[in-house]
Protein backbone atom coordinates (compact mmCIF):
# COMPACT_ATOMS: atom_id res chain seq x y z
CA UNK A 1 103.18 105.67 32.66
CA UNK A 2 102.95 101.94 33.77
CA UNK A 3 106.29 102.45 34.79
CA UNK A 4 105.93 105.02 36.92
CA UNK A 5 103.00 103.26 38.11
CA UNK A 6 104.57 100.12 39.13
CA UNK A 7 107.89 101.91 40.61
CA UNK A 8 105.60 103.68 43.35
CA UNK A 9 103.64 100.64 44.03
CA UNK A 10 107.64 99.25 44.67
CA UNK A 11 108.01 101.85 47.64
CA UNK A 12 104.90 101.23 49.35
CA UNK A 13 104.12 98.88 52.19
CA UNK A 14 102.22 96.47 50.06
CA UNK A 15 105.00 95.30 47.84
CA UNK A 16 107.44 95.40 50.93
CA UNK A 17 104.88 94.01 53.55
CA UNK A 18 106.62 89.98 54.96
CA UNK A 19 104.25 87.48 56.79
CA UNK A 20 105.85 88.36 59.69
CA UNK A 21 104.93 92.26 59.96
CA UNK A 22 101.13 91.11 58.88
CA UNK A 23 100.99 88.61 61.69
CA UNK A 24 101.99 91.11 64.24
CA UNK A 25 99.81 93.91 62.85
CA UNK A 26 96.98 91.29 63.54
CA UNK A 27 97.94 90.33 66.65
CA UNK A 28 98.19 94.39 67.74
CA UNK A 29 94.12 94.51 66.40
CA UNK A 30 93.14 91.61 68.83
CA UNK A 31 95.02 93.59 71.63
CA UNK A 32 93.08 96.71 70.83
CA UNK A 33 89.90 94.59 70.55
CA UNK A 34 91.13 93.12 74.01
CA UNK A 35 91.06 96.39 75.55
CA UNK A 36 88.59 98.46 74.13
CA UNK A 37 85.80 95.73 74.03
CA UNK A 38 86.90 93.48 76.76
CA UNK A 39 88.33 96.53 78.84
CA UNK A 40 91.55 94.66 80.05
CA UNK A 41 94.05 97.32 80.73
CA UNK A 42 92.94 100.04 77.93
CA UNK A 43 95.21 103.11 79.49
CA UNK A 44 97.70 100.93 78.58
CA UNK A 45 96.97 98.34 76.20
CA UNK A 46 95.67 100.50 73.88
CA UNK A 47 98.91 102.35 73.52
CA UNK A 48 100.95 99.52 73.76
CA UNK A 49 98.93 97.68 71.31
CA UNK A 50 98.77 100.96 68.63
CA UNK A 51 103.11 101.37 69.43
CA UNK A 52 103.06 97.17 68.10
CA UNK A 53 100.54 98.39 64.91
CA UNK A 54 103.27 101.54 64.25
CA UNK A 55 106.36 99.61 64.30
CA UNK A 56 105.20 97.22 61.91
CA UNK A 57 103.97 99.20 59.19
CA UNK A 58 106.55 98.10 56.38
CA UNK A 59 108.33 101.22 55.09
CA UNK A 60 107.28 103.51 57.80
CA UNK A 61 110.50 103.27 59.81
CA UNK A 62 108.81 105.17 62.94
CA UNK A 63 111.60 102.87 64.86
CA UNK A 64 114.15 102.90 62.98
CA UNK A 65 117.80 104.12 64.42
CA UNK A 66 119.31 107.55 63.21
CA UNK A 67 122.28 107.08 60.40
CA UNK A 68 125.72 108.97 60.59
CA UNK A 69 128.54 109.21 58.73
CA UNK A 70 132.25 108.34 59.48
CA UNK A 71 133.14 111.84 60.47
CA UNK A 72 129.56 111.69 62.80
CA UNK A 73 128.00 113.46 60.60
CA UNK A 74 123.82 112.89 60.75
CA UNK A 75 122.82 111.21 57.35
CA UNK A 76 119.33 110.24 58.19
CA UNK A 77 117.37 110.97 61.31
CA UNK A 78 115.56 108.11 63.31
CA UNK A 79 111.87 107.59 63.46
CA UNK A 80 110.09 109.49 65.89
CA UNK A 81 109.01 106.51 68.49
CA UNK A 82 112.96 105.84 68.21
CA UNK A 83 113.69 109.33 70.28
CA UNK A 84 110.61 108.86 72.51
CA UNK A 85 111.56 105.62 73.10
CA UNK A 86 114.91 106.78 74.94
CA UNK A 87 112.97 107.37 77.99
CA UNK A 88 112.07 103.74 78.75
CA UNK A 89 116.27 102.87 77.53
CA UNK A 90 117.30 105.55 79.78
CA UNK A 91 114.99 104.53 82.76
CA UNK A 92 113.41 108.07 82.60
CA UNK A 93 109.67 107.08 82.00
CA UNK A 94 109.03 104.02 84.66
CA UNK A 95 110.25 106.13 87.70
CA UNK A 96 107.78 108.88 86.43
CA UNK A 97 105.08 106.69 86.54
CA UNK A 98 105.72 106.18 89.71
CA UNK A 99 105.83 109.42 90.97
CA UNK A 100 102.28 109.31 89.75
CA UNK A 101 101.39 106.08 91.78
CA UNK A 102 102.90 107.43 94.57
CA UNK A 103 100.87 110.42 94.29
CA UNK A 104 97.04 108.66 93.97
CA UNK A 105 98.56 105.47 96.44
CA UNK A 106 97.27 105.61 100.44
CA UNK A 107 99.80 104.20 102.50
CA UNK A 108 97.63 104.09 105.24
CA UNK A 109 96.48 100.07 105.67
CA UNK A 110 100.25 99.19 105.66
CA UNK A 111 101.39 101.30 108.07
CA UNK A 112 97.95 100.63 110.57
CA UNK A 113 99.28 96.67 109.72
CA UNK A 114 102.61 96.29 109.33
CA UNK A 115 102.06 92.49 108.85
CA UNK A 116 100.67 93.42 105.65
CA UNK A 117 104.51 94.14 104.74
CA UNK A 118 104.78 90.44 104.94
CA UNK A 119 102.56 89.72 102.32
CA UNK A 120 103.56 91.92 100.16
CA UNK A 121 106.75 90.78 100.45
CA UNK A 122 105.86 86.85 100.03
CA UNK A 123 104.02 87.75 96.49
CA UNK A 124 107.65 88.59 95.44
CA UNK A 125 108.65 84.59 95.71
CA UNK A 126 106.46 84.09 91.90
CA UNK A 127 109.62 86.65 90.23
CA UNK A 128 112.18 84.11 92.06
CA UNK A 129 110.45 80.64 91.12
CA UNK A 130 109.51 81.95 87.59
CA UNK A 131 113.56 83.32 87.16
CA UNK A 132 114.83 79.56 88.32
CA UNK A 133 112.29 78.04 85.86
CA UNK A 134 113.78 80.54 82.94
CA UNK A 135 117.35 79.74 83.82
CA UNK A 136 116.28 75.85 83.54
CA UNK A 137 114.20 76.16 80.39
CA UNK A 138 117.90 76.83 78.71
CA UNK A 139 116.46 79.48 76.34
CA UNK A 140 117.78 83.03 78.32
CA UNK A 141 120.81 84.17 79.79
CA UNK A 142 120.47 84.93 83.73
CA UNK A 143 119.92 88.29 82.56
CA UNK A 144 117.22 88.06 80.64
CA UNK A 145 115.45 85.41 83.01
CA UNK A 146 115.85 88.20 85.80
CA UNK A 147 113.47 90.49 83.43
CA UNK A 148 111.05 87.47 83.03
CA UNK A 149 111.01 86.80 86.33
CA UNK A 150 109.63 90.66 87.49
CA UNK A 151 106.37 89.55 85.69
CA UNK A 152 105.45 87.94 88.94
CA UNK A 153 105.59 91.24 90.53
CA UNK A 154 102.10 92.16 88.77
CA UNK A 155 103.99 95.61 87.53
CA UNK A 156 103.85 96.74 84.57
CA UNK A 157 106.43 99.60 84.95
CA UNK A 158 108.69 97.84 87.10
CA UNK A 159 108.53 94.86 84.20
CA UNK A 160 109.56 97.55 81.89
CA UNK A 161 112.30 99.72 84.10
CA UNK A 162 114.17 95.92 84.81
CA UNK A 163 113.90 94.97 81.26
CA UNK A 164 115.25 97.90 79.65
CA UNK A 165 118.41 97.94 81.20
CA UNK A 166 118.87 93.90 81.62
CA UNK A 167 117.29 92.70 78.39
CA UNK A 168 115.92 95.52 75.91
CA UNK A 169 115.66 92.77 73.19
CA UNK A 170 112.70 91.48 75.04
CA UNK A 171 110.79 94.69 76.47
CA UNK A 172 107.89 94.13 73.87
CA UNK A 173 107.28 90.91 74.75
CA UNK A 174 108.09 91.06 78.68
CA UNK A 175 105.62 94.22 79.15
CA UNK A 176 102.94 93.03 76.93
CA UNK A 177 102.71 89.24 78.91
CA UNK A 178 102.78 91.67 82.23
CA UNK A 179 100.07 93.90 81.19
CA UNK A 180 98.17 90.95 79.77
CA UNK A 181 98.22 89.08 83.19
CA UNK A 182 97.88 92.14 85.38
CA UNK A 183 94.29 92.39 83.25
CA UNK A 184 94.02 88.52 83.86
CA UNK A 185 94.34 89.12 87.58
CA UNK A 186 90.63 88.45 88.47
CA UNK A 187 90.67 85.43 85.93
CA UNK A 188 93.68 84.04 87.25
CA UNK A 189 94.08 84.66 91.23
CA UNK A 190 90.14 83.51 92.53
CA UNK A 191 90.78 79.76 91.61
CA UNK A 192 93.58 79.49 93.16
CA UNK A 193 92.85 81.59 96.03
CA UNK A 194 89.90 79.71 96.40
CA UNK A 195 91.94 76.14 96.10
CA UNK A 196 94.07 76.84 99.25
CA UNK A 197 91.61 78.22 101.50
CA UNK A 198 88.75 76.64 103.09
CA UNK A 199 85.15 78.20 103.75
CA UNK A 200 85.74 78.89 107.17
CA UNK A 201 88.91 80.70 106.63
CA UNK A 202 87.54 82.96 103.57
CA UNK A 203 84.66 84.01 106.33
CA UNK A 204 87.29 84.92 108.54
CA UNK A 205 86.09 88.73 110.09
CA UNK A 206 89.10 91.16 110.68
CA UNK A 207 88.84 94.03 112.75
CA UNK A 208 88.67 97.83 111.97
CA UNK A 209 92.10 99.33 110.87
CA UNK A 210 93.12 102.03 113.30
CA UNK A 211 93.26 105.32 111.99
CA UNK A 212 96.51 106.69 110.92
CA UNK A 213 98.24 110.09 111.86
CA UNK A 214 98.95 112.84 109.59
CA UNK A 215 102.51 112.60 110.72
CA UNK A 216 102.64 109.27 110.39
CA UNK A 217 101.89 109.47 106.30
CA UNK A 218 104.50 111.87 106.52
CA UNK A 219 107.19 110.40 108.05
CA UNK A 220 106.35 107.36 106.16
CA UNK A 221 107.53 108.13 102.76
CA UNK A 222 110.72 109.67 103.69
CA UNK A 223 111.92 106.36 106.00
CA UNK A 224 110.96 104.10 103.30
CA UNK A 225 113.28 105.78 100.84
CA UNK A 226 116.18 106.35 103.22
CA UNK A 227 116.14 102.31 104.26
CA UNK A 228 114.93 100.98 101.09
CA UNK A 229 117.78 102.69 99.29
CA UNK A 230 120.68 102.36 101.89
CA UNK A 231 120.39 98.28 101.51
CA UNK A 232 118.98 98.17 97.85
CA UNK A 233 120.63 101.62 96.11
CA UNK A 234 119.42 100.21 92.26
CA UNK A 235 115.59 100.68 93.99
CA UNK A 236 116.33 104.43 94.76
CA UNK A 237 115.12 105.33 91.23
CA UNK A 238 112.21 103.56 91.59
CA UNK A 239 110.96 103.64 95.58
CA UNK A 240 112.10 107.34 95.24
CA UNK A 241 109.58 108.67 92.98
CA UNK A 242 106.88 106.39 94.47
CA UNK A 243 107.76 108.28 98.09
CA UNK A 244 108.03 111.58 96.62
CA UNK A 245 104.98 111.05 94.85
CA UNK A 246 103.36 110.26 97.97
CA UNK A 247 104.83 112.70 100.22
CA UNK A 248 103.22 115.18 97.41
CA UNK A 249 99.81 113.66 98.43
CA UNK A 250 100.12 113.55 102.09
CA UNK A 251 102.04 116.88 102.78
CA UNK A 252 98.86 118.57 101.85
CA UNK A 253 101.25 121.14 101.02
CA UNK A 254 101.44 121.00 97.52
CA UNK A 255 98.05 120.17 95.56
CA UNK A 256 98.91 121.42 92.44
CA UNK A 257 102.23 119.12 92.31
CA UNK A 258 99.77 116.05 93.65
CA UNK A 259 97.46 116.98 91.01
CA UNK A 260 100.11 117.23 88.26
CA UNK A 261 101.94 113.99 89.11
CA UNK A 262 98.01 112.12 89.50
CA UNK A 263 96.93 113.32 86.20
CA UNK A 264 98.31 115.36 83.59
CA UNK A 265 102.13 114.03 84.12
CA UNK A 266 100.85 110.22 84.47
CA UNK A 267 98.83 110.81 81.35
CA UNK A 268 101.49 112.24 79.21
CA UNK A 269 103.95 109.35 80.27
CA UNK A 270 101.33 106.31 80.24
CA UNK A 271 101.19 107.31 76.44
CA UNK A 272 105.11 107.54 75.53
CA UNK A 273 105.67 104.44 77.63
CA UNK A 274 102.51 102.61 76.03
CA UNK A 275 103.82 103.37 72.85
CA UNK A 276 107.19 103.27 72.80
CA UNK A 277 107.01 99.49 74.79
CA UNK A 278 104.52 98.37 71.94
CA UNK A 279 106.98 99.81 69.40
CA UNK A 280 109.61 97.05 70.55
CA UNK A 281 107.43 94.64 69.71
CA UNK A 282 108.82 94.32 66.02
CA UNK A 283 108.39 91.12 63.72
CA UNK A 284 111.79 89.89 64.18
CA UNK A 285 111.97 90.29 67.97
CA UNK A 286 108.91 89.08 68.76
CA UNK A 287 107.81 86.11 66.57
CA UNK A 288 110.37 83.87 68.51
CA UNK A 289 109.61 80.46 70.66
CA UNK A 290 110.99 82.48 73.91
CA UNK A 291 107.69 84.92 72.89
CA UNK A 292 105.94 81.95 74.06
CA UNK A 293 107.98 80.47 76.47
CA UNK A 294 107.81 83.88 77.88
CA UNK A 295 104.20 84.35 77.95
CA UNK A 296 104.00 80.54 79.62
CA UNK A 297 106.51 81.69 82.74
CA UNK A 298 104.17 85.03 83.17
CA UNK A 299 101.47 82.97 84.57
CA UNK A 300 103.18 80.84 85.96
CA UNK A 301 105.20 84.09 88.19
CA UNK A 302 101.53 85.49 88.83
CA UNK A 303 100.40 81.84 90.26
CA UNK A 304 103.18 81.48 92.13
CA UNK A 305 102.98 85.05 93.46
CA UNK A 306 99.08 84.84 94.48
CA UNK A 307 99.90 81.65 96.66
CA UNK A 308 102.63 82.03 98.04
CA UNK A 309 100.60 85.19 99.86
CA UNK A 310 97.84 83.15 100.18
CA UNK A 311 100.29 80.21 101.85
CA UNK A 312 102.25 82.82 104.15
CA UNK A 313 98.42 84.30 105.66
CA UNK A 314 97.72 81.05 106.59
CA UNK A 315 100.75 80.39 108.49
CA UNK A 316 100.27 83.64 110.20
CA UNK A 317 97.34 82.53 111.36
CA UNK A 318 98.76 79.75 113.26
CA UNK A 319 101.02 82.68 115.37
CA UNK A 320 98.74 85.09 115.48
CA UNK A 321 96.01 85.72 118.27
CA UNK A 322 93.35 87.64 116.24
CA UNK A 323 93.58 85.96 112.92
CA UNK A 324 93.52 87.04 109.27
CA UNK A 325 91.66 86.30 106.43
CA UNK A 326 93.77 84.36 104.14
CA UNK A 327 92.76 86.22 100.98
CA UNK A 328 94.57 89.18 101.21
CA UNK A 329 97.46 87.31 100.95
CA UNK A 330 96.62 87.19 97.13
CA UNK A 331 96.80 91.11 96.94
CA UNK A 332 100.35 91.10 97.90
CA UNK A 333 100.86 91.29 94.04
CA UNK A 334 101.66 94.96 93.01
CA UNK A 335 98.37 95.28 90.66
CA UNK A 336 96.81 98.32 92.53
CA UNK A 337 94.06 98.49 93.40
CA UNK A 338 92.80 95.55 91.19
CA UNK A 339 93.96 92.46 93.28
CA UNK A 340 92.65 93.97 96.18
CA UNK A 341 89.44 94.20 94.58
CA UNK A 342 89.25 90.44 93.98
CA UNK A 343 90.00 89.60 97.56
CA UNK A 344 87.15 91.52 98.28
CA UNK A 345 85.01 90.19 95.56
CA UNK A 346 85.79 86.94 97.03
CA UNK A 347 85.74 87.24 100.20
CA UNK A 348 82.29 88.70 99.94
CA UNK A 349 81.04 85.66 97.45
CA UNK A 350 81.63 83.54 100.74
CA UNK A 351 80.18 86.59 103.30
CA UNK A 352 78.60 89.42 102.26
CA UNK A 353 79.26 91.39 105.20
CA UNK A 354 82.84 91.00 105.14
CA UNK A 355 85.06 93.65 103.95
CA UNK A 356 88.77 93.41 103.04
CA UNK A 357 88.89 96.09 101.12
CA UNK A 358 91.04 98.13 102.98
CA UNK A 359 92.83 95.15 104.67
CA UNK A 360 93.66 93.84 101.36
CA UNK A 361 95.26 97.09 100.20
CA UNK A 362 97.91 96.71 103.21
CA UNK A 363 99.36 93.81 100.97
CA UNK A 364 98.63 95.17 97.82
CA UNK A 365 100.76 98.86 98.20
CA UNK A 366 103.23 96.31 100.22
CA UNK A 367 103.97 94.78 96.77
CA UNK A 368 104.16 97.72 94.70
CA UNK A 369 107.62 98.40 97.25
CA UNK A 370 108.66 94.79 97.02
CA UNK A 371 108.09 94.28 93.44
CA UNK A 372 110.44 98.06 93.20
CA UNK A 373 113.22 96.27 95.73
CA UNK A 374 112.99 92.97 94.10
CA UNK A 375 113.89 94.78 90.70
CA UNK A 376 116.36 96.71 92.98
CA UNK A 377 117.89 93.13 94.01
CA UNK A 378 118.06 91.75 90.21
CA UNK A 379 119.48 94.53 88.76
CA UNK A 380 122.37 94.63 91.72
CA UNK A 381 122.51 90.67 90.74
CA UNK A 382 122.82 90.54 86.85
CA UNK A 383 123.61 94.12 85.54
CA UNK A 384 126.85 92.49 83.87
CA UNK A 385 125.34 89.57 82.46
């Protein structure tokens, strides 16, 4: 009897549980702490952090990789997160989310100001500083620095799409430092926002954005895909499912696609994604010095990002005859809607009648393409590294 005993207590996860697997599993419960009491990023967080709790469960093998024998023959099936987890490998689940983005995203402030394009496009320099300062840290390949660069980009599913085909080895850690900063964003951008602007420029007034055609949110979508993908094809996957999302939205033709892609469809994937990312995050990959040398270039990609917006509005201003308010430079990061939310909140600390709001989302659905290019641009660059 006290053998039987003490051979099932030898198949359980407490006799086969290392250090390792009981540090992460702690780390997943301050994540889920993070998000449900602290609300940073719950849709996702939560799942990610839950996916981190599930792979690490000694014995469970809900990760685990399906055996076959010589003749192909299927000895043991893989865990279930392993088959769900094919559509972030495949680059099936980020484009999806997209379409949902696409479909709850007005493209409306860019296209009244196209400068806003600008901006977005300047919050891409943090992915490029942060992927030098990986390649000279000598611990990744160019590869793999390329994936820890697209943290800058403030998005999450862009972070994930780039990683899974460059450097899968590091998806758990890579998504959960860019859905850990994207949360961060109002910690992180208002100091430094606030550092390279002066009083009179955050009280800078900007005018009412002109009001934009229906055909004009039509056309939009459909030109953005054609050029974006003609110079950057690996972006179709991505900038495609944004546009059709949006072109779902603005049609007006189709509200039960819009609603689909906005809710039920973005729901369903959030979770697999969540999951699936956080189900990467295994003892052995992520308990590793380039964890933390990867957490340590995420900020440093999202500081970079916010001012070199912040930089490229100012020098704007010295061209332009009705000037801007240099904090909506800072929402050129692709964290929608959130970023432009603290150049509002800031901008407001300083005036209260001033509102960015809607000047600040120009910027901000400006970076969600350039963060979607600049992953277009990477992959093109390092795809056989």
């Amino acid at each position: 009897m006290l053998q039987t005993i003490k051979d099932f207590y030898l198949t359980t996860g407490f006799d086969n549980m290392t250090l390792g697997q009981l540090t992460m599993i702690l780390i997943s419960f301050i994540l889920l702490f993070l998000a449900i009491k602290k609300g940073f990023e719950p849709l996702l967080l939560v799942p990610i952090a839950f996916g981190m709790f599930l792979t690490n469960l000694p014995m469970a093998g809900l990760m685990s990789y399906p055996e076959y024998a010589m003749d192909g023959t299927l000895l043991q099936p893989g865990g279930l997160l392993y088959y769900i987890y094919q559509g972030n490998k495949l680059g099936i689940f980020p484009p999806l989310i997209f379409l949902g983005v696409g479909a709850m995203t007005d493209f409306g402030p860019l296209i009244a100001n196209p400068k806003s394009l600008l901006l977005g496009a300047a919050a891409q320099f943090g992915i490029f500083i942060t992927f030098f300062g990986a390649i000279a840290s000598g611990l990744f390949t160019p590869a793999e620095a390329a994936s820890i660069g697209i943290i800058g980009g403030a998005d999450g599913p862009t972070a994930i799409f780039l990683s899974s085909k460059l450097a899968p080895h590091l998806l758990g850690s890579i998504a959960v430092a860019a859905y850990s900063y994207m949360a961060l964003v109002p910690v992180i951008q208002p100091p430094i926002m606030k550092a390279l602007t002066t009083e009179k420029e955050r009280k800078i007034k900007m005018s009412q954005l002109r009001t934009v055609s229906k055909l004009e949110k039509i056309v939009f979508p459909v030109l953005a895909t054609l050029i974006v993908s003609l110079i950057v094809p690996p972006a179709g996957a991505l900038v495609g499912m944004l546009m059709l999302g949006n072109l779902f939205r603005e049609s007006g033709a189709v509200a039960r696609l819009t609603d689909t892609a906005q809710n039920a469809l973005m729901n369903i994937i959030t979770i697999f994604l969540g999951v699936t990312v956080g189900a990467t995050a295994s003892a052995e990959a992520f308990l590793d010095i380039r964890t933390l040398a990867i957490m340590g270039l995420g900020i440093v990609a999202f500081a970079f990002g916010t001012a070199a917006g912040v930089i490229l509005a100012k020098t704007m201003n010295l061209f332009l005859k009705d000037p801007i308010n240099p904090l909506i430079g800072s929402a050129g990061v692709s964290a929608v809607p959130m970023a432009a939310r603290v150049s509002q909140v800031v901008g407001q600390k300083e005036n209260p009648s001033n509102f960015l709001l809607m000047h600040a989302m120009g910027p901000n659905v400006a970076g969600v393409i350039g963060s979607a290019v600049s992953a277009g641009v990477l992959l093109s660059l390092f795809a056989g590294f």
